[in-house]
N, C-alpha and C. Protein backbone atom coordinates (compact mmCIF):
# COMPACT_ATOMS: atom_id res chain seq x y z
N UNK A 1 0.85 -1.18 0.00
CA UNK A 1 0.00 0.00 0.00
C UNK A 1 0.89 1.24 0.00
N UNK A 2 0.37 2.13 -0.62
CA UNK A 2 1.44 3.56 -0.77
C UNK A 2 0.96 4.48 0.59
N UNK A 3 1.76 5.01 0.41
CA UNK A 3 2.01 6.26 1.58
C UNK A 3 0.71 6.92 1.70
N UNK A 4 -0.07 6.96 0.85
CA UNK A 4 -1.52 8.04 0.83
C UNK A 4 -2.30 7.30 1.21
N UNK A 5 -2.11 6.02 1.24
CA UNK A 5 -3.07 5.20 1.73
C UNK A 5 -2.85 4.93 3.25
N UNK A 6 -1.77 5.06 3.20
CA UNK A 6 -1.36 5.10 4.75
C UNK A 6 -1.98 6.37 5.36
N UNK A 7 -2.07 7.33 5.10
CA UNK A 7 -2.39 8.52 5.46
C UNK A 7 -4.00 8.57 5.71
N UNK A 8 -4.04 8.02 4.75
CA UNK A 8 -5.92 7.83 5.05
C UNK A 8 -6.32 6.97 6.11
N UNK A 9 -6.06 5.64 6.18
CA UNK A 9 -6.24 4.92 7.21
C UNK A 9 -5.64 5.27 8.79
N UNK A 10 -4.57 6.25 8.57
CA UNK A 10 -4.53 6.83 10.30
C UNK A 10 -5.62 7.36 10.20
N UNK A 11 -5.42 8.75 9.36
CA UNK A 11 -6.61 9.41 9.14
C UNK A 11 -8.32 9.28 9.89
N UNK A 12 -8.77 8.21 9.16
CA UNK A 12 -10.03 7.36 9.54
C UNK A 12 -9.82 7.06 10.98
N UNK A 13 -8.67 6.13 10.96
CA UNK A 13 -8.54 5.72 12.83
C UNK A 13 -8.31 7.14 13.38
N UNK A 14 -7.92 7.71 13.58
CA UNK A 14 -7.89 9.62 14.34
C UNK A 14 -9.26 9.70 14.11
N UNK A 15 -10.01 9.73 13.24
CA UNK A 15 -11.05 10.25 13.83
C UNK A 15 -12.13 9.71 14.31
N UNK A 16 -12.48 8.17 14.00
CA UNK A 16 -13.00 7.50 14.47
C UNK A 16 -12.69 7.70 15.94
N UNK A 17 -11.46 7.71 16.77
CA UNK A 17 -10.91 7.72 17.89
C UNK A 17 -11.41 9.28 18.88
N UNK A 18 -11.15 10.25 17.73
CA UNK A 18 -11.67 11.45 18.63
C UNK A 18 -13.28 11.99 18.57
N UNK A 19 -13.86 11.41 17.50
CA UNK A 19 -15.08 11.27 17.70
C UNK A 19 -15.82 11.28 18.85
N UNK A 20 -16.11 10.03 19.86
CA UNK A 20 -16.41 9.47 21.18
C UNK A 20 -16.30 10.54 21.76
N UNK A 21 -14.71 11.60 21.86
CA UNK A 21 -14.61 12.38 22.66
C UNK A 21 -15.22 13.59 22.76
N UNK A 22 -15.51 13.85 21.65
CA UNK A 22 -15.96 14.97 21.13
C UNK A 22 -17.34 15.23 21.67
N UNK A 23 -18.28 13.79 21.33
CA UNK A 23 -19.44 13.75 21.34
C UNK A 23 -19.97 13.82 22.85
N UNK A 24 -19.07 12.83 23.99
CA UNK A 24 -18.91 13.14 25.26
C UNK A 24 -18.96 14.11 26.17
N UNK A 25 -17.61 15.32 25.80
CA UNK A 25 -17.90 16.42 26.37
C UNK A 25 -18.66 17.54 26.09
N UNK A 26 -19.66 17.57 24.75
CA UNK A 26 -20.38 18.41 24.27
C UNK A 26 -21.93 17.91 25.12
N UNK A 27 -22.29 16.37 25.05
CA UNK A 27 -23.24 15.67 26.15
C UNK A 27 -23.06 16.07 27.58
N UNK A 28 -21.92 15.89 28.24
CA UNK A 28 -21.66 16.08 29.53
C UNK A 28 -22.42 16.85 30.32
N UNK A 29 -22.47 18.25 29.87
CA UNK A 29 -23.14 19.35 30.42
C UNK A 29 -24.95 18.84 30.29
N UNK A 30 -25.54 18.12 29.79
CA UNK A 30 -26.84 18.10 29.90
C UNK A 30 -27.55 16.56 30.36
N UNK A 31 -25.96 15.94 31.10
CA UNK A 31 -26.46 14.51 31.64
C UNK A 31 -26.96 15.08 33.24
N UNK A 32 -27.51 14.48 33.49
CA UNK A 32 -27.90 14.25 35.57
C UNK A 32 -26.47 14.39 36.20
N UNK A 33 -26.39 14.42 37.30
CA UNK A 33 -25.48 13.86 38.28
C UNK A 33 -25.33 12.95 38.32
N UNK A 34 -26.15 12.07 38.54
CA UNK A 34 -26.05 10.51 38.61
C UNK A 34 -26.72 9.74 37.05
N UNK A 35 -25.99 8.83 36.88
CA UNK A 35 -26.72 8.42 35.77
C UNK A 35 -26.28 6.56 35.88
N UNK A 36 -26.84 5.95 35.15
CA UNK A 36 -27.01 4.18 35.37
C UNK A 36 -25.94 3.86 35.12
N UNK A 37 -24.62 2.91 35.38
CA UNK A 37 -23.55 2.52 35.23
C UNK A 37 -23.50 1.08 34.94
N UNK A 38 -24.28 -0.09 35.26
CA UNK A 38 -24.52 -1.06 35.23
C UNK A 38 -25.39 -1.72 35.44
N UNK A 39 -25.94 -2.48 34.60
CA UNK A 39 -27.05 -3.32 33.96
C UNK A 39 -27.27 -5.05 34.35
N UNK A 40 -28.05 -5.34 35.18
CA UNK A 40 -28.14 -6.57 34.91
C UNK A 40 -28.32 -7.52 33.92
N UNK A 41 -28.51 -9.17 33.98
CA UNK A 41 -28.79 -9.29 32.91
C UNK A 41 -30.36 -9.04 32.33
N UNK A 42 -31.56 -8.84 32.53
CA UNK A 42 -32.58 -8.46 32.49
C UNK A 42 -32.60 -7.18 32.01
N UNK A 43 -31.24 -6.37 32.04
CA UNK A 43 -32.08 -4.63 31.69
C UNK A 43 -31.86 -3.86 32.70
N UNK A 44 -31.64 -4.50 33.85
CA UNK A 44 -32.39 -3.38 35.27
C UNK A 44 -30.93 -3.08 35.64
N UNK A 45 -31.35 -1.53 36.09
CA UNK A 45 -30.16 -0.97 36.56
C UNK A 45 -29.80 -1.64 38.06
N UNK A 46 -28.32 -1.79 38.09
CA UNK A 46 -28.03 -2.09 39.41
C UNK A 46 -27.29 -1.13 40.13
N UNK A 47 -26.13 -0.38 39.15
CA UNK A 47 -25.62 0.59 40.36
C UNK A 47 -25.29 1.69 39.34
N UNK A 48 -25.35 2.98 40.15
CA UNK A 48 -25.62 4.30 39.60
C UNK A 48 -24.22 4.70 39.59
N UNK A 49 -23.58 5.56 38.77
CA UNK A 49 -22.67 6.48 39.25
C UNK A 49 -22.49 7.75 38.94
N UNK A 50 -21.42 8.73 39.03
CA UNK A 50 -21.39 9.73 38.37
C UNK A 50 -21.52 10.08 36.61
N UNK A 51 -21.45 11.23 36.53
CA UNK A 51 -21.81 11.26 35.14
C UNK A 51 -20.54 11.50 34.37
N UNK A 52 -18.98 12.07 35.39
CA UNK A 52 -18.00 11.84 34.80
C UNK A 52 -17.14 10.49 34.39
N UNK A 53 -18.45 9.56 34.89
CA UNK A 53 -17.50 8.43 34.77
C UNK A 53 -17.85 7.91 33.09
N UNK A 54 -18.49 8.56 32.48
CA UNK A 54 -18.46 8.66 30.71
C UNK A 54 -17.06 9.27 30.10
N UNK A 55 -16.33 9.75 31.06
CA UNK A 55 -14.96 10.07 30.41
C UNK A 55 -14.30 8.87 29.97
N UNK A 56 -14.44 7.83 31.05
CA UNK A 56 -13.45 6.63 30.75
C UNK A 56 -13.47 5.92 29.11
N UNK A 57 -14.53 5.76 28.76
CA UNK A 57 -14.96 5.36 27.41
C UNK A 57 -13.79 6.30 26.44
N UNK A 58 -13.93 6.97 26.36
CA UNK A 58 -13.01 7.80 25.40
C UNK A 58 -11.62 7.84 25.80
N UNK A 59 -11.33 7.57 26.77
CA UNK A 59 -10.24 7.45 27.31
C UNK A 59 -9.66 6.47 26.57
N UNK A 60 -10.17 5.30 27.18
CA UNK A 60 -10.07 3.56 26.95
C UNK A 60 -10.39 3.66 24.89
N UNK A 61 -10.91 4.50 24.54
CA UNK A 61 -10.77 4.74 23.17
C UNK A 61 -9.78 5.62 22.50
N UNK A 62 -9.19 6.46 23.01
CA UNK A 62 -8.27 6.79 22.88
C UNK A 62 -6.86 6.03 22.65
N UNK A 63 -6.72 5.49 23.96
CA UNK A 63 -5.47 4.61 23.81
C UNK A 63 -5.72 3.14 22.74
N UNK A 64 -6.87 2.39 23.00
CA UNK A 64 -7.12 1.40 22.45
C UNK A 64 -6.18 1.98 20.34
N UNK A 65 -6.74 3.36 19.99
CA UNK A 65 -6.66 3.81 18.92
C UNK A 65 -5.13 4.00 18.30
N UNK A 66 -4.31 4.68 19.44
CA UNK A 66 -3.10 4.21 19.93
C UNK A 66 -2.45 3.12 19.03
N UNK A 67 -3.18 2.21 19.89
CA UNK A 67 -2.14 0.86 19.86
C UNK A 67 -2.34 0.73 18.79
N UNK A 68 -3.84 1.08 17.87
CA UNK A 68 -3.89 0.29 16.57
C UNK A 68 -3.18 0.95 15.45
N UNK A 69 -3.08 2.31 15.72
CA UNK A 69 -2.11 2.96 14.91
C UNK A 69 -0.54 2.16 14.88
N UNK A 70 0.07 1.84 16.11
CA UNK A 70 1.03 1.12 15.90
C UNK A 70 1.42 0.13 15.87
N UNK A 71 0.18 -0.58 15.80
CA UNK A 71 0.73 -2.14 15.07
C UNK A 71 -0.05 -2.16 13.76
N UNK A 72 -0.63 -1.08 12.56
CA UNK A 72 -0.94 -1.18 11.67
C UNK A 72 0.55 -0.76 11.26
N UNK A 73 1.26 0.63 11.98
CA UNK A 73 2.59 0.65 11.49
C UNK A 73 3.84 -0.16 11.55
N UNK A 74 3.67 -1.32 12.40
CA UNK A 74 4.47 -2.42 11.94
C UNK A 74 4.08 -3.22 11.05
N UNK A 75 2.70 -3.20 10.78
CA UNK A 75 2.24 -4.12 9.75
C UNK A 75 2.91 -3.85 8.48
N UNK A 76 2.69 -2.74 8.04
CA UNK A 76 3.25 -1.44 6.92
C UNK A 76 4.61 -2.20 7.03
N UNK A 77 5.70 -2.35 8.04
CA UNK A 77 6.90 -2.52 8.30
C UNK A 77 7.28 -3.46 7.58
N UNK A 78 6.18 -4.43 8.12
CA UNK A 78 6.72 -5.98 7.92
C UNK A 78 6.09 -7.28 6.75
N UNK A 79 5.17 -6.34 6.47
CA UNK A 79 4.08 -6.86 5.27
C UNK A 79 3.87 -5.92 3.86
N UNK A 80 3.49 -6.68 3.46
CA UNK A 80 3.09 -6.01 1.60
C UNK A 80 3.84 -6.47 0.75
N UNK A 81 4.64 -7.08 0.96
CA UNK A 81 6.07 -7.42 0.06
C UNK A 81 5.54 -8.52 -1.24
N UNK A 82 4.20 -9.64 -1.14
CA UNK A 82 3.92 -10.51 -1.81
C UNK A 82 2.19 -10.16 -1.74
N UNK A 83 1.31 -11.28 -2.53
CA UNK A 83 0.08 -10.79 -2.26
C UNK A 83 -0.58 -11.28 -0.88
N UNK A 84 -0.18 -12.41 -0.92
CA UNK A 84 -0.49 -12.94 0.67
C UNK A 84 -0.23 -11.92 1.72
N UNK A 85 0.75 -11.47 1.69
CA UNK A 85 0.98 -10.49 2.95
C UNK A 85 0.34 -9.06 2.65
N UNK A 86 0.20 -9.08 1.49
CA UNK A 86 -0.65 -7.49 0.96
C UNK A 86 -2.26 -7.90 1.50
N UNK A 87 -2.92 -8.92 1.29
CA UNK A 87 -4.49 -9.41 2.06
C UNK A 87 -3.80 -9.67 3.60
N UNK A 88 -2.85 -9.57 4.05
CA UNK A 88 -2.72 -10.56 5.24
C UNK A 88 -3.02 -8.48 5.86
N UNK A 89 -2.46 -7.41 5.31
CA UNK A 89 -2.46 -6.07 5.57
C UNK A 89 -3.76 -5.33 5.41
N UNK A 90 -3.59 -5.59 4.46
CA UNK A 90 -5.60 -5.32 4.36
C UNK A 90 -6.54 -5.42 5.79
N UNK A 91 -6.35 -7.12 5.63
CA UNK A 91 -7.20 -7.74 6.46
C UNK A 91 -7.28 -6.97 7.79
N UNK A 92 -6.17 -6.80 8.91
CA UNK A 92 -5.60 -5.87 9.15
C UNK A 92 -6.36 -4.75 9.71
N UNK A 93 -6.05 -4.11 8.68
CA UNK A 93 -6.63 -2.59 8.79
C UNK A 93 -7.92 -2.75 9.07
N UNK A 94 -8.50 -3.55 8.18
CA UNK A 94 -10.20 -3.64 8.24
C UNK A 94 -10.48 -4.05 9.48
N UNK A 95 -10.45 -5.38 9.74
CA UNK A 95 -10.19 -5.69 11.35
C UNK A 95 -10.27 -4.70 12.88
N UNK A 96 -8.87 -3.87 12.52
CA UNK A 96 -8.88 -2.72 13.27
C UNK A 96 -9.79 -1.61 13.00
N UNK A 97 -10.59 -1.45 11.91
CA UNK A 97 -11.20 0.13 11.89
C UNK A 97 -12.77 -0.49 12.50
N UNK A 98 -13.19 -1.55 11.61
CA UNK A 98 -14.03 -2.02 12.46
C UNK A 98 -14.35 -2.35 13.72
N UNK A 99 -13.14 -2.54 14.92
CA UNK A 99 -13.29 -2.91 16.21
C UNK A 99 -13.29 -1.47 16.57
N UNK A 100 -12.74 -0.35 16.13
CA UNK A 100 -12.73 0.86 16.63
C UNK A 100 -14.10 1.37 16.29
N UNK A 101 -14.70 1.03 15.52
CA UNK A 101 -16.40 1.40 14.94
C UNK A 101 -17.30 0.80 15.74
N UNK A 102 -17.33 -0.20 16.40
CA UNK A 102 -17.93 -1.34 17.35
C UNK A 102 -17.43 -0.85 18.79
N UNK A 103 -16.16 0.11 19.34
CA UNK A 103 -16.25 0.44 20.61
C UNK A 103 -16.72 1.56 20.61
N UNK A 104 -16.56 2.46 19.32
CA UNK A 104 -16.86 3.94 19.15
C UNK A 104 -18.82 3.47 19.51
N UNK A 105 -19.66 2.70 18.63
CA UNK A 105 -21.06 2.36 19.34
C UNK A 105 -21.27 2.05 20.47
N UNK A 106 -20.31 1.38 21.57
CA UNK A 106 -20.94 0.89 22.69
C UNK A 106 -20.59 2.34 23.16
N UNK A 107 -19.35 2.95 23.01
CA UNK A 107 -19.49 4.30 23.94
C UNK A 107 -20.76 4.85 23.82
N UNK A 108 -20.78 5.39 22.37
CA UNK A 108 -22.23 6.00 22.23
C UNK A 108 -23.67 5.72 22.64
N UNK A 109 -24.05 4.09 22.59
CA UNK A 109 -24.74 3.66 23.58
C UNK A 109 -25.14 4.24 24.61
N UNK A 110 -23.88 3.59 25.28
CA UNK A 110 -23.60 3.73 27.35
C UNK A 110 -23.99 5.33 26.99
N UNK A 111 -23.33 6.63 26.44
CA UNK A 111 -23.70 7.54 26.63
C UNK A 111 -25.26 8.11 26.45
N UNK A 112 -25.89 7.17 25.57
CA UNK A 112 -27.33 7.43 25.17
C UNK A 112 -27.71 6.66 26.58
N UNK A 113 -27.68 5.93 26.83
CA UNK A 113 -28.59 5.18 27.94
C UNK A 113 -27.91 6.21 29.39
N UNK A 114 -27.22 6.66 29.87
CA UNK A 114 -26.71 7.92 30.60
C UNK A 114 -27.71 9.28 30.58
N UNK A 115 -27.99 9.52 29.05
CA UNK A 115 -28.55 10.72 28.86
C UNK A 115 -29.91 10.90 28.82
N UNK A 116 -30.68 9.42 29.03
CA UNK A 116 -31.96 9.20 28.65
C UNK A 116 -32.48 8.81 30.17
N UNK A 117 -31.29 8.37 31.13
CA UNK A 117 -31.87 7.98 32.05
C UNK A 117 -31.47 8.37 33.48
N UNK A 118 -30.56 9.37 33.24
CA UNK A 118 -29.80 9.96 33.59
C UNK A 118 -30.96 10.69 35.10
N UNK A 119 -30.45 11.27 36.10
CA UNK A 119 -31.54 12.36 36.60
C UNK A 119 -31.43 14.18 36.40
């Protein structure tokens, strides 16, 4: 993969990554004090907490984003050279943007179920 393509795929991961955050502290100001933290299995709330504790999500997305930036850049390092290792890079990337798209929803979630039920 060339360099522009490289550029795009941080790209995407950066913002997929600061997204969460974004969306977080612009919410913050209009959650409760207390809002639901954990769910049984049924649905039902079991224990409440603060409403800063929606920082952690972006946090834990933040770094998670991190790491994937740098082991897509060893991938880059150590792969592409044949076609096998050019799909083995691919694969890869996709892999990673998708798990970052799948934590970027549960944040958003947890933050919708916070803001809806929030006091």
């Amino acid at each position: 993969m060339d360099s522009k393509g490289k550029i795009i795929i941080h790209r995407v991961i950066c913002i997929l990554t600061i997204f969460p955050v974004v969306v977080t502290v612009c919410l913050l100001p209009f959650i409760g004090s207390k809002i639901p933290v954990h769910y049984d299995a049924l649905g039902n709330i079991n224990r409440w907490g603060s409403k800063y504790e929606l920082l952690l999500y972006p946090i834990v997305i933040i770094a998670f984003g991190y790491f994937i930036r740098v082991m897509i850049n060893l991938s880059y390092r150590y792969l592409g050279k044949t076609k096998v290792e050019k799909f083995l890079l691919s694969l890869i990337i996709i892999i990673s943007v998708l798990v970052i798209i799948l934590v970027d929803y549960d944040c958003l979630r947890f933050l919708y179920k916070g803001f809806s039920k929030g006091n």
